[in-house]
N, C-alpha and C. Protein backbone atom coordinates (compact mmCIF):
# COMPACT_ATOMS: atom_id res chain seq x y z
N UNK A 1 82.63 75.77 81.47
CA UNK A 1 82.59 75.66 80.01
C UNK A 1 83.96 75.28 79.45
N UNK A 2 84.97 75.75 80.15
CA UNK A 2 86.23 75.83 79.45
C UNK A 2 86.63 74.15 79.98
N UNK A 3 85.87 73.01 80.61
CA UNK A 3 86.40 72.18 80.93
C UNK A 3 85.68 71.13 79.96
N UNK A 4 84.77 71.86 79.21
CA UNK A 4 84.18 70.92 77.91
C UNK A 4 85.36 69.73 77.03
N UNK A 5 86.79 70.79 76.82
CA UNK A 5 87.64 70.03 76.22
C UNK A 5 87.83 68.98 76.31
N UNK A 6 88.22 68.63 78.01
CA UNK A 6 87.76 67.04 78.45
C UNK A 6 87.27 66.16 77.69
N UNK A 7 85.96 66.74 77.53
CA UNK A 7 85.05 65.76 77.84
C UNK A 7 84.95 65.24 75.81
N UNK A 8 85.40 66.18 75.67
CA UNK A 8 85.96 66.02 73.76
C UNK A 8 86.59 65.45 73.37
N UNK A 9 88.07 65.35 74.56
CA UNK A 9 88.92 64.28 74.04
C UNK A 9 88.52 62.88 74.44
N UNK A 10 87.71 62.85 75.66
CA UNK A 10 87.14 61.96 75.97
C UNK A 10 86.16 61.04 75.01
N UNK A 11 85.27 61.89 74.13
CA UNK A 11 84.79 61.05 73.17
C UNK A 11 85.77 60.61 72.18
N UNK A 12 86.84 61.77 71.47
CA UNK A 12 87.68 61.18 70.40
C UNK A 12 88.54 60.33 71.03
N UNK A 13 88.78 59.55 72.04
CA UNK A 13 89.17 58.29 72.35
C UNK A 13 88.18 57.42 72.81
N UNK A 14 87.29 57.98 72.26
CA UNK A 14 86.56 56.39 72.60
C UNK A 14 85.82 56.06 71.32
N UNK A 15 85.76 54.39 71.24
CA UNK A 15 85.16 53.79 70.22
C UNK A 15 84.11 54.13 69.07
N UNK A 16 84.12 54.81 67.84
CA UNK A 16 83.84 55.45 66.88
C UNK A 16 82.26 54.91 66.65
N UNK A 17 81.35 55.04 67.66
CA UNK A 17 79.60 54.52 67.26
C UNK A 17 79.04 55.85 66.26
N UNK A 18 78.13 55.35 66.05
CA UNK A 18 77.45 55.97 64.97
C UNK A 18 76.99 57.42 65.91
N UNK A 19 76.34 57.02 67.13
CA UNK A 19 75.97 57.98 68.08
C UNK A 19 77.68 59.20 67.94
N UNK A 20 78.26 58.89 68.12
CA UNK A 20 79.28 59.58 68.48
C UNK A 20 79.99 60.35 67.29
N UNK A 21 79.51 59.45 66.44
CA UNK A 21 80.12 60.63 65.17
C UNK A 21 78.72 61.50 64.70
N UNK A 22 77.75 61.39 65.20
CA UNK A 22 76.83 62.33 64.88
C UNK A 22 77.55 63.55 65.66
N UNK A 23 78.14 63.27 66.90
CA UNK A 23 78.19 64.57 67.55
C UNK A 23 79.81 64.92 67.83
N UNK A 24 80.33 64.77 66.52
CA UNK A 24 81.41 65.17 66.31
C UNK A 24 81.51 66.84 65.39
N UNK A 25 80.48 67.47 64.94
CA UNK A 25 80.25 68.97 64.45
C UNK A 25 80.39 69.60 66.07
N UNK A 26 79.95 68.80 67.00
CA UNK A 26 80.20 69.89 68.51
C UNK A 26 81.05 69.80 69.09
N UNK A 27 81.96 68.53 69.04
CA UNK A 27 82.78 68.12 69.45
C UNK A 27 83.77 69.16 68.60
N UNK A 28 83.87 69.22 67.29
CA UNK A 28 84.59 70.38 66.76
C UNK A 28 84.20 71.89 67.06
N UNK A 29 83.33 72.06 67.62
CA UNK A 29 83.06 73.48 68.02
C UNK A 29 83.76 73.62 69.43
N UNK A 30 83.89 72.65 70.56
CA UNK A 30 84.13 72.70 71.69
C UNK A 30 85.74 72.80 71.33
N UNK A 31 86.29 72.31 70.46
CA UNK A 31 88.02 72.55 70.27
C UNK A 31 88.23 73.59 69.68
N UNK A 32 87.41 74.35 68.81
CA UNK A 32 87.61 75.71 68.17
C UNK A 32 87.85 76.75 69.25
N UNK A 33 86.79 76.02 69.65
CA UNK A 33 86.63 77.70 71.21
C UNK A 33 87.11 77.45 72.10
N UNK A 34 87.51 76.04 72.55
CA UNK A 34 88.73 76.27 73.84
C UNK A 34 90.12 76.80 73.96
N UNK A 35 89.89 77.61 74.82
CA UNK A 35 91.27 78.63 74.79
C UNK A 35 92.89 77.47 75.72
N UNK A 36 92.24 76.55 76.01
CA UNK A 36 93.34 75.50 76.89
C UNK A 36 94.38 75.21 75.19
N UNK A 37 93.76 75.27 73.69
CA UNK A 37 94.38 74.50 72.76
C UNK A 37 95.13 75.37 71.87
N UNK A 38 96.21 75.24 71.64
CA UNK A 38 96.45 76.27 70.61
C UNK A 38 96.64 76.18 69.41
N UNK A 39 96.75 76.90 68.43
CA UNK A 39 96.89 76.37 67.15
C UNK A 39 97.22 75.25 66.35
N UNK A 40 98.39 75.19 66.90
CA UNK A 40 99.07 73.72 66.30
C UNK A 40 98.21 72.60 66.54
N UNK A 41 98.05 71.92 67.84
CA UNK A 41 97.16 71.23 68.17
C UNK A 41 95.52 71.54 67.65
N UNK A 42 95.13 72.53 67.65
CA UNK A 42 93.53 72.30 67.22
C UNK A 42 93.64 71.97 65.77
N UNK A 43 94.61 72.68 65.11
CA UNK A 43 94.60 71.83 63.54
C UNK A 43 94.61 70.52 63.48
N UNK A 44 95.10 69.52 64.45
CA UNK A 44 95.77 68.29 64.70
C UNK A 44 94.41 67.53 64.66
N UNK A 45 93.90 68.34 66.27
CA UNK A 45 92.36 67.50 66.34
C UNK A 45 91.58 67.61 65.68
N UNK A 46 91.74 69.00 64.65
CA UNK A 46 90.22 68.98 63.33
C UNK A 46 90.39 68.03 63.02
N UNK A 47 91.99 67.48 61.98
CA UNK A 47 91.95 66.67 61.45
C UNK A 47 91.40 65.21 61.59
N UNK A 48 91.58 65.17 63.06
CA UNK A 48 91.33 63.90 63.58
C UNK A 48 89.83 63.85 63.60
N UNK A 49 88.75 64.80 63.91
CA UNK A 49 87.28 64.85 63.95
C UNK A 49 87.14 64.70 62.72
N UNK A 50 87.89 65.33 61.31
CA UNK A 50 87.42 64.76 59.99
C UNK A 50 87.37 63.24 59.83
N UNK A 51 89.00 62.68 60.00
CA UNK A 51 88.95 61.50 60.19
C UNK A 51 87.85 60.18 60.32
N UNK A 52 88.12 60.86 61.55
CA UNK A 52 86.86 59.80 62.22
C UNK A 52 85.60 59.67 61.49
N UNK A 53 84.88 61.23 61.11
CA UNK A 53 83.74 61.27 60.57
C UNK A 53 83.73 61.29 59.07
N UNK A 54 84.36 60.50 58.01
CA UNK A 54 84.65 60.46 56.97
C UNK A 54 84.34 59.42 56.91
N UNK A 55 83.74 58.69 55.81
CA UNK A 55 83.78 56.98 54.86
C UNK A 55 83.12 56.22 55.61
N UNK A 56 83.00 54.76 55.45
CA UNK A 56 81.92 54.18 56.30
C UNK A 56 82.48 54.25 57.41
N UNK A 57 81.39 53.88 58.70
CA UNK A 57 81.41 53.77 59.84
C UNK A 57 82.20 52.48 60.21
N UNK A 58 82.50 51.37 59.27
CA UNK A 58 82.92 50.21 59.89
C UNK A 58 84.61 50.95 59.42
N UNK A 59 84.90 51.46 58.95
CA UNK A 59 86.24 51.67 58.65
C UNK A 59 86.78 52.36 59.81
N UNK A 60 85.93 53.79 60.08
CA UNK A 60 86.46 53.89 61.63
C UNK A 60 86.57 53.12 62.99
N UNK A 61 85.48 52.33 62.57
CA UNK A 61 85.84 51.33 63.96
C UNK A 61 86.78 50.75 63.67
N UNK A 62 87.67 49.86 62.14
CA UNK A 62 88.16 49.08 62.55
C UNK A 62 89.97 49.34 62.70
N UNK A 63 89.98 51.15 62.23
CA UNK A 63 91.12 52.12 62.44
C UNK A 63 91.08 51.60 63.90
N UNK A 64 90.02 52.06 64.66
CA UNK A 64 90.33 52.25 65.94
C UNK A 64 90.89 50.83 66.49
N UNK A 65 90.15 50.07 66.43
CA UNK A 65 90.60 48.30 66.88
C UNK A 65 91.80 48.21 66.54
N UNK A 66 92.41 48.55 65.06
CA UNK A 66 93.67 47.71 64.85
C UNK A 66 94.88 48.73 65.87
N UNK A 67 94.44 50.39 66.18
CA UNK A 67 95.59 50.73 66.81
C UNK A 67 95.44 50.31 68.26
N UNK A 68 94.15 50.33 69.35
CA UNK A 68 94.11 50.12 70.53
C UNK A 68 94.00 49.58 71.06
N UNK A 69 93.50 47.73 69.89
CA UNK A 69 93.15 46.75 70.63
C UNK A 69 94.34 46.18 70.43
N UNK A 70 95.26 46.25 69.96
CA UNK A 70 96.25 45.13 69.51
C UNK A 70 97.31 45.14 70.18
N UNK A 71 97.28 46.04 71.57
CA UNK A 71 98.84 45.98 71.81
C UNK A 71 98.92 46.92 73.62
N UNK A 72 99.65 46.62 74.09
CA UNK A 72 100.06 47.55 75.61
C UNK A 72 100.44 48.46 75.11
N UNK A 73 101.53 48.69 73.53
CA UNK A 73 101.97 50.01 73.93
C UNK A 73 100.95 51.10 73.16
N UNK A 74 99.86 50.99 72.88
CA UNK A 74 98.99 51.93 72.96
C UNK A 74 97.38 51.65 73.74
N UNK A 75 97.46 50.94 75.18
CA UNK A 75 96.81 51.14 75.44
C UNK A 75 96.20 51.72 76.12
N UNK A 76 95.03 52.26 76.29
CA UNK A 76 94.30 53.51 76.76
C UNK A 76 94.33 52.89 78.47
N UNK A 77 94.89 51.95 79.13
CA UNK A 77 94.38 51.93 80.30
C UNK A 77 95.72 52.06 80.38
N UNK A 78 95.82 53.48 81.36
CA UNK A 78 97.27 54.00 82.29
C UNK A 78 97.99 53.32 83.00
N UNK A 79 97.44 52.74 83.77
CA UNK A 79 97.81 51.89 84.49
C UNK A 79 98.63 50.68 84.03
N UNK A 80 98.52 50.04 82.76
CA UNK A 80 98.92 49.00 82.59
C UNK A 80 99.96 49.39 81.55
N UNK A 81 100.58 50.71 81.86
CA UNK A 81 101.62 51.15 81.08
C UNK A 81 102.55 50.84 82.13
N UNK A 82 102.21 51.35 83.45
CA UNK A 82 103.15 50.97 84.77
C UNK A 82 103.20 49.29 85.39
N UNK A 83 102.03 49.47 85.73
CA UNK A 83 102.32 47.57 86.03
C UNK A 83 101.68 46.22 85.29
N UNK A 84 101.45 46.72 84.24
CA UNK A 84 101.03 45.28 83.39
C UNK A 84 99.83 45.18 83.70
N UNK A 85 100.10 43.47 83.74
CA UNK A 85 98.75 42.90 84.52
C UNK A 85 99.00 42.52 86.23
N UNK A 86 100.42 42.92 86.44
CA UNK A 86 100.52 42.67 87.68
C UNK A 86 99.19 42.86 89.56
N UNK A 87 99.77 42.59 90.41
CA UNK A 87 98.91 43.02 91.64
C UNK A 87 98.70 44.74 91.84
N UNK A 88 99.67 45.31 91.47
CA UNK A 88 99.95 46.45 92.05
C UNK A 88 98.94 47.14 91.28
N UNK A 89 98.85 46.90 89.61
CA UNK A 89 97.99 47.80 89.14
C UNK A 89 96.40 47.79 89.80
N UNK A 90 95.99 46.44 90.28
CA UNK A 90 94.30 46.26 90.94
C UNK A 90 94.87 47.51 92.02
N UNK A 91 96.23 47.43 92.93
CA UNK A 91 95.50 48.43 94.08
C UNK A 91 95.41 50.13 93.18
N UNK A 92 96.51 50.19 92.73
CA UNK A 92 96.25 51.51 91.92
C UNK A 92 94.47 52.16 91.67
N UNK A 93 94.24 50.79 91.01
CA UNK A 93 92.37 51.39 90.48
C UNK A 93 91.81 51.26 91.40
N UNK A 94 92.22 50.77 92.82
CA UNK A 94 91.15 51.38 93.69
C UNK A 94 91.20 52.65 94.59
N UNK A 95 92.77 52.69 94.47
CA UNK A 95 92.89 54.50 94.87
C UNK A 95 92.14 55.67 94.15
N UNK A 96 92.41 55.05 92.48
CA UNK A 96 91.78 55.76 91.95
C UNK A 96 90.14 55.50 91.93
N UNK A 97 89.61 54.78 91.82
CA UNK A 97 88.05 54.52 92.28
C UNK A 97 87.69 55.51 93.44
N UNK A 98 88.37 55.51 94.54
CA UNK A 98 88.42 56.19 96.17
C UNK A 98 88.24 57.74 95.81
N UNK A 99 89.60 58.09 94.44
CA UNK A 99 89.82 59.32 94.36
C UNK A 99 87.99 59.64 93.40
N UNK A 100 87.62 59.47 92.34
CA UNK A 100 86.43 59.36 91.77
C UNK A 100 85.20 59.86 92.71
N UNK A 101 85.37 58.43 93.94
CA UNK A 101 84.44 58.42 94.86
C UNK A 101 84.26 60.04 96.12
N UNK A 102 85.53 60.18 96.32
CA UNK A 102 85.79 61.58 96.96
C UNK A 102 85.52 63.02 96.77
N UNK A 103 85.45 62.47 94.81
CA UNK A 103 84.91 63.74 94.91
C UNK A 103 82.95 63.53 94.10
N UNK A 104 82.53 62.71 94.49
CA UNK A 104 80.77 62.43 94.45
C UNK A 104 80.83 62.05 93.20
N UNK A 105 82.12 60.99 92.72
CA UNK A 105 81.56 60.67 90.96
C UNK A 105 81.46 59.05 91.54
N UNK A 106 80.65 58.58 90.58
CA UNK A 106 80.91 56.77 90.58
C UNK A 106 80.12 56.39 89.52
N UNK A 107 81.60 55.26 89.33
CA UNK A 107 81.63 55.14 87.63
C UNK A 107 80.23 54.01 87.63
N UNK A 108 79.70 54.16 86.23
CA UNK A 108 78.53 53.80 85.61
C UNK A 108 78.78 52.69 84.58
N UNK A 109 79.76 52.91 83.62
CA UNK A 109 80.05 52.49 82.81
C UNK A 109 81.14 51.23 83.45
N UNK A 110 80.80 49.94 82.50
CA UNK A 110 81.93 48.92 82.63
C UNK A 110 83.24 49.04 82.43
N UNK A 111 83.57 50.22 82.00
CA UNK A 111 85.22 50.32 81.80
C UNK A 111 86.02 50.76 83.26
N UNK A 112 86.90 50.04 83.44
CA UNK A 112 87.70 50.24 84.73
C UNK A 112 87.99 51.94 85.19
N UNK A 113 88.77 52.35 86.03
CA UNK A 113 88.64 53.78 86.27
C UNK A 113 89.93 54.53 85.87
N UNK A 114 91.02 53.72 84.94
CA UNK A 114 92.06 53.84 84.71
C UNK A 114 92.00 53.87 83.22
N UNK A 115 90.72 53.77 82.58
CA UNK A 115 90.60 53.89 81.12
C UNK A 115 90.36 55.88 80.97
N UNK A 116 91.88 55.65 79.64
CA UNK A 116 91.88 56.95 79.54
C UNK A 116 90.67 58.27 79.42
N UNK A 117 89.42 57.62 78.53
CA UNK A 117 88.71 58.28 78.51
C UNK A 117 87.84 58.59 79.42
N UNK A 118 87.99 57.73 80.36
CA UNK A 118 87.10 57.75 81.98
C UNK A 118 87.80 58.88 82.76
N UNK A 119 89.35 58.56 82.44
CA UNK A 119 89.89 59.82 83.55
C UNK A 119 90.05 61.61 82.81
N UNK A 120 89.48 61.16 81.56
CA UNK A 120 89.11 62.56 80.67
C UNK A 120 87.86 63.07 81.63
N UNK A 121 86.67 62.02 81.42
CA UNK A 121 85.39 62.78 81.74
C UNK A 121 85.46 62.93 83.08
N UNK A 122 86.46 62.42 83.81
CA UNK A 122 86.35 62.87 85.39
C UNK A 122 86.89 64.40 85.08
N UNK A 123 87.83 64.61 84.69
CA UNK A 123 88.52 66.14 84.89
C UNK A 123 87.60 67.32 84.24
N UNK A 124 86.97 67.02 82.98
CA UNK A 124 85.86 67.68 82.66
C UNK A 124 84.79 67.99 83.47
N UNK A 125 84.76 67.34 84.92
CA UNK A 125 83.78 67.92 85.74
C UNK A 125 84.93 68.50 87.09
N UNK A 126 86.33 68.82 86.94
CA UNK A 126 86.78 69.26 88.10
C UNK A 126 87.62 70.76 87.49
N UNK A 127 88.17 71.17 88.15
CA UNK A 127 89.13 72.56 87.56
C UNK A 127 90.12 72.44 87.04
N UNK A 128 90.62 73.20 86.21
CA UNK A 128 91.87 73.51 85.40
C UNK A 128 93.23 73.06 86.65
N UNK A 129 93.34 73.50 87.36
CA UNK A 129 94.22 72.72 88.56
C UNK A 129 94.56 71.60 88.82
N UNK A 130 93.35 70.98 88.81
CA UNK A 130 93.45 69.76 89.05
C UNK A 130 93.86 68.94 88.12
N UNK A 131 93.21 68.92 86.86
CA UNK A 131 93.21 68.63 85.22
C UNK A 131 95.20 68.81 85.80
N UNK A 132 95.71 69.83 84.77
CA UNK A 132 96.88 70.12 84.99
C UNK A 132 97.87 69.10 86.28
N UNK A 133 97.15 69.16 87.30
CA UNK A 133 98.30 67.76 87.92
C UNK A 133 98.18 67.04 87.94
N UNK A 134 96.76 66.47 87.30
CA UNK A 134 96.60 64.41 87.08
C UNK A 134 97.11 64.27 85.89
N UNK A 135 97.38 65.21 85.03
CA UNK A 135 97.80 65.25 83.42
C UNK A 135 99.40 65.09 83.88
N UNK A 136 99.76 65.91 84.55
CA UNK A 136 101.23 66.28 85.08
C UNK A 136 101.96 65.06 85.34
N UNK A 137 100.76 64.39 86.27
CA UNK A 137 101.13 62.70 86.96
C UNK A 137 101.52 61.68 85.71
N UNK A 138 100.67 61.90 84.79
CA UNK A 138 100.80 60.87 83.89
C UNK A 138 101.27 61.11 82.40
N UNK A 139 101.90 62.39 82.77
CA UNK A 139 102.70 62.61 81.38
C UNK A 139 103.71 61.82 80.73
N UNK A 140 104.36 61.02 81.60
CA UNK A 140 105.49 59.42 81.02
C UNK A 140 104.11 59.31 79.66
N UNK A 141 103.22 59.05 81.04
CA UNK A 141 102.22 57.50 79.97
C UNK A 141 101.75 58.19 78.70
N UNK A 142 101.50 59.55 79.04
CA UNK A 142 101.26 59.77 77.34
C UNK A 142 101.92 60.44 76.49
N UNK A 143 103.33 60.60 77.02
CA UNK A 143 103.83 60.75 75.75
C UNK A 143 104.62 59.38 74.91
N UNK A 144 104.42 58.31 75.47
CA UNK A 144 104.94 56.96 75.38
C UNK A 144 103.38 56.89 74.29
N UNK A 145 102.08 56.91 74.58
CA UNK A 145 101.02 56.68 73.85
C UNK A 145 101.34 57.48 72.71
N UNK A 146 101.84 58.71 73.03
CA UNK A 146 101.79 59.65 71.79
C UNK A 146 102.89 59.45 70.62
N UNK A 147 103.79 58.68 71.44
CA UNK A 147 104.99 58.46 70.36
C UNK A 147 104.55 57.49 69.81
N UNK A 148 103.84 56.48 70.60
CA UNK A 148 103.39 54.96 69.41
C UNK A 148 102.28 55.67 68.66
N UNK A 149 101.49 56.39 68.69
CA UNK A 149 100.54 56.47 67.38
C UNK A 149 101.39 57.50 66.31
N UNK A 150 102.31 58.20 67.18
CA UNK A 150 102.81 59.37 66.21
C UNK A 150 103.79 58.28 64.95
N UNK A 151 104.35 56.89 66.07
CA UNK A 151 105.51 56.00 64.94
C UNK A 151 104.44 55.38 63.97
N UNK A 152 103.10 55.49 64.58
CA UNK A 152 102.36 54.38 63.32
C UNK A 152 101.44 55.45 62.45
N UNK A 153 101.83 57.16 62.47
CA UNK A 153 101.48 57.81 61.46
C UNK A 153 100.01 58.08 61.98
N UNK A 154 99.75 58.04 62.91
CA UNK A 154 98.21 58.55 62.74
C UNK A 154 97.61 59.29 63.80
N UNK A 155 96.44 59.66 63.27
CA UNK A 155 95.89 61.04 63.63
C UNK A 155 95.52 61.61 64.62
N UNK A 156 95.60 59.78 65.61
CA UNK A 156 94.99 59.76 66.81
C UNK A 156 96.21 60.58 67.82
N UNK A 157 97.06 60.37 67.61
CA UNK A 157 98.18 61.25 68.27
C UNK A 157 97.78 62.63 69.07
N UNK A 158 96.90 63.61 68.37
CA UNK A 158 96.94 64.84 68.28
C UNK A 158 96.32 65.05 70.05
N UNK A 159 95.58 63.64 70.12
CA UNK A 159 94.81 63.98 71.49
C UNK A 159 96.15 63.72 72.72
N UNK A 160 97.18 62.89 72.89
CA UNK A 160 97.90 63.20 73.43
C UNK A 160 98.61 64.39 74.06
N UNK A 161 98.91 64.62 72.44
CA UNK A 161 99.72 65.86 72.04
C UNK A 161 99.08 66.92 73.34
N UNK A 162 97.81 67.03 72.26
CA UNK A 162 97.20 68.27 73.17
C UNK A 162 97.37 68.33 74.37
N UNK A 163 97.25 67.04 75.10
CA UNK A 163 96.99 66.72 76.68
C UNK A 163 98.30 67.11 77.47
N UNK A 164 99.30 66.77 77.04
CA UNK A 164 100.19 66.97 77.11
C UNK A 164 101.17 68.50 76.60
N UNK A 165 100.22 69.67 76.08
CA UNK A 165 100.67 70.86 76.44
C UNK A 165 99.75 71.50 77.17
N UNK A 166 98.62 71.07 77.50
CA UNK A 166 97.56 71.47 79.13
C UNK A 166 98.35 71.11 80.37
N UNK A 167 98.79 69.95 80.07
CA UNK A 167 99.93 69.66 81.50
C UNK A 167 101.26 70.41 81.33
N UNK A 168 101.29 70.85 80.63
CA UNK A 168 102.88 71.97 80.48
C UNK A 168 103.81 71.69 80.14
N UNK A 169 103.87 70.57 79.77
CA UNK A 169 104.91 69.54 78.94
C UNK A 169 104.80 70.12 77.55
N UNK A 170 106.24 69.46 76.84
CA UNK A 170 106.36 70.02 75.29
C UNK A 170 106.27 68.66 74.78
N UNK A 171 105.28 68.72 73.43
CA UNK A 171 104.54 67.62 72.93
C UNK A 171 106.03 67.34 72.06
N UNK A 172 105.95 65.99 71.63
CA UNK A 172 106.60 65.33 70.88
C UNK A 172 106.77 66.03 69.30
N UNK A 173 108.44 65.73 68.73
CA UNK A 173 107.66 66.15 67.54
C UNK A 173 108.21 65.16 66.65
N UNK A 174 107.13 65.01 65.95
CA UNK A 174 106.96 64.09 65.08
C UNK A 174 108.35 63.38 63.96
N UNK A 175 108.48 64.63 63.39
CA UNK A 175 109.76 64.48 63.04
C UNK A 175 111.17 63.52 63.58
N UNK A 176 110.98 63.32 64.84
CA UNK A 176 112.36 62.82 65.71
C UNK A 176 111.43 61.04 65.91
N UNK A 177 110.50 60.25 65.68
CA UNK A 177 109.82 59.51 65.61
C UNK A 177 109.74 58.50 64.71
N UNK A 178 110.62 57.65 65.16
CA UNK A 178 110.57 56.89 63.73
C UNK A 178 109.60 56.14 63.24
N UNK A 179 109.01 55.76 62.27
CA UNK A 179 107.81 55.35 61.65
C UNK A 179 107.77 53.91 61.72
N UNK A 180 106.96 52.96 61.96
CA UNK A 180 106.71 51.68 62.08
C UNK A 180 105.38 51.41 61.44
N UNK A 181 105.65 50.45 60.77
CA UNK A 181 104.41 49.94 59.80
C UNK A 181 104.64 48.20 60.38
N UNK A 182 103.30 48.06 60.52
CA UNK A 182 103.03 46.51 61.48
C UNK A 182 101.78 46.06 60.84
N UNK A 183 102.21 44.33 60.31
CA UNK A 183 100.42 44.06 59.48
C UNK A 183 99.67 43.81 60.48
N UNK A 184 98.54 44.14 59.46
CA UNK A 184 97.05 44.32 60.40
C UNK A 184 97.24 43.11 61.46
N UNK A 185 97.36 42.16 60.86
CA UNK A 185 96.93 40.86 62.07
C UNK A 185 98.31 40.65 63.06
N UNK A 186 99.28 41.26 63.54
CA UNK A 186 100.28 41.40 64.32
C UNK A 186 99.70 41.99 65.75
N UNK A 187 99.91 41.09 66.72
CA UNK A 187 99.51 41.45 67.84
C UNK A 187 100.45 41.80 69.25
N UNK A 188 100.56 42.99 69.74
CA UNK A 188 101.75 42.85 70.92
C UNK A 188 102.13 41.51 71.31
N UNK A 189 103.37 41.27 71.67
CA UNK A 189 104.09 40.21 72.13
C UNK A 189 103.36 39.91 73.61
N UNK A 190 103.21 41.36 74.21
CA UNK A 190 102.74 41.38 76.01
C UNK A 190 101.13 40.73 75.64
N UNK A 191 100.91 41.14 74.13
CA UNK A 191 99.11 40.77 74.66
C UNK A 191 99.12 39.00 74.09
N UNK A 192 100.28 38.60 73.08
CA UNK A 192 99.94 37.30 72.81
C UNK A 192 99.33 36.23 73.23
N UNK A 193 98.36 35.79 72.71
CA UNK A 193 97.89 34.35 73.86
C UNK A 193 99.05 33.31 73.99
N UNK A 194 99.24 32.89 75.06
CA UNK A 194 99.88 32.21 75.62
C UNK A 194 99.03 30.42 75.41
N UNK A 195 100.21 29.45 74.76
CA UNK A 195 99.23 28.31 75.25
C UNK A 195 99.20 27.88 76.42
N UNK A 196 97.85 27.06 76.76
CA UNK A 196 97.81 26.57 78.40
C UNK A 196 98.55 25.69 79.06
N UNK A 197 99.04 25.07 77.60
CA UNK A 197 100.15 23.77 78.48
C UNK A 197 101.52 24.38 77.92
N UNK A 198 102.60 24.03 78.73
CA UNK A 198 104.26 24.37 78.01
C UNK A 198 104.12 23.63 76.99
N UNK A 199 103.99 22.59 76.47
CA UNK A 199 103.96 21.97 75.44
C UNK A 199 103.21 22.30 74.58
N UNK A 200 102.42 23.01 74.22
CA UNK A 200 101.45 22.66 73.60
C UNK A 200 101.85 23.48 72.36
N UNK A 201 101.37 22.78 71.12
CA UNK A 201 101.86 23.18 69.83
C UNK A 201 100.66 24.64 69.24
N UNK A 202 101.17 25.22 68.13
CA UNK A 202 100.11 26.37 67.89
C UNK A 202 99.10 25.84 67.56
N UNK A 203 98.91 24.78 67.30
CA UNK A 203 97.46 24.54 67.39
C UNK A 203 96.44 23.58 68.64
N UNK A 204 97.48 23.88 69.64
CA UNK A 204 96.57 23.10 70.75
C UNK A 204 97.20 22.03 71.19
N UNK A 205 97.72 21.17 69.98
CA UNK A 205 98.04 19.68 70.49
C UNK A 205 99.45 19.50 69.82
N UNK A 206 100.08 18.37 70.31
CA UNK A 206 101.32 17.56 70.21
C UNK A 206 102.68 19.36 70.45
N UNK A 207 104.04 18.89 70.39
CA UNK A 207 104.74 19.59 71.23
C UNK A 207 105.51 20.53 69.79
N UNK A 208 106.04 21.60 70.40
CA UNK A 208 106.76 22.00 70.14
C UNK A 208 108.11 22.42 70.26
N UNK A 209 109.35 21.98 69.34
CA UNK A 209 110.49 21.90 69.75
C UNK A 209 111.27 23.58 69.61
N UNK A 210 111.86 23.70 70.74
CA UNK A 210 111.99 25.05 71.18
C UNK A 210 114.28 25.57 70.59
């Protein structure tokens, strides 16, 4: 029961469907009563379950898009905090696939095995032990996640946070964080499309002088 939390933060990082904010009243019951969270933090994540479940539904989705789709430095796949898009990260996800596989899970869903909320719902089915040293492993990566949502002010932070005093680490504080405001249509530099030819101008054709 006490590994429900998981599987909580696991939904509040993932994509805001209508299904999912119906079952955000349990999702707030499962953070009330887990004893892994403590005060500070469960105020953090109410807020964030209000959040989410407040005003239309397209507004939460498109909160969520503009912070997670737009950029490496908040993105939910771990892995590509360490090696990009490089080779090394493919072998990574298949250790981790192996590790999944070892212990009788295999993934269902199209999201790779290095998407944060995938490696939530894995630990939600293993022990507090374990939880605690895959959290332990990847505490760089989220407190690097936690500082970019904490610099862009928002709410989504809190799930870091939390994760990151289950692994025994001391969460960020906000205060020491400096604030960054970025317009909507600004996209990481790492995720920019690239044109296909060196030459090729922003719109496809004739050159650009550099």
């Amino acid at each position: 029961m006490a590994m429900l939390i998981f599987k909580a933060f696991s939904a509040l990082l993932s994509y805001p469907s209508a299904e999912m904010r119906q079952a955000l009243p349990e999702i707030a019951g499962v953070i009330r009563a887990s004893k892994l969270v403590g005060p500070a933090e469960r105020q953090a994540l109410l807020a964030l379950v209000a959040e989410i479940g407040e005003g239309d539904l397209l507004i939460a989705e498109e909160r969520y898009v503009d912070l997670f789709d737009r950029g490496r430095a908040l993105s939910l796949h771990l892995f590509e905090h360490l090696h990009g898009d490089g080779r090394d990260r493919g072998a990574a996800m298949v250790e981790l696939k192996a590790l999944y596989a070892g212990a009788g899970f295999e993934l269902t869903a199209s999201e790779l095995p290095d998407y944060l909320p995938v490696v939530l719902e894995y630990l939600s089915q293993r022990d507090i032990a374990e939880a605690r040293d895959m959290l332990s492993d990847c505490a760089k990566i989220l407190a690097s996640i936690a500082r970019s949502l904490l610099a862009r002010q928002s709410r989504y932070a809190a799930v870091p946070q939390a994760l990151l005093v289950i692994a025994g680490e001391k969460p960020l504080e906000a205060v020491d964080v400096k604030p960054v405001r970025e317009p909507a249509d600004m996209l990481d530099r790492d995720w920019a499309e690239r044109p296909a030819f060196a030459d090729a101008g922003p719109s496809g054709g004739g050159s650009t002088a550099r």
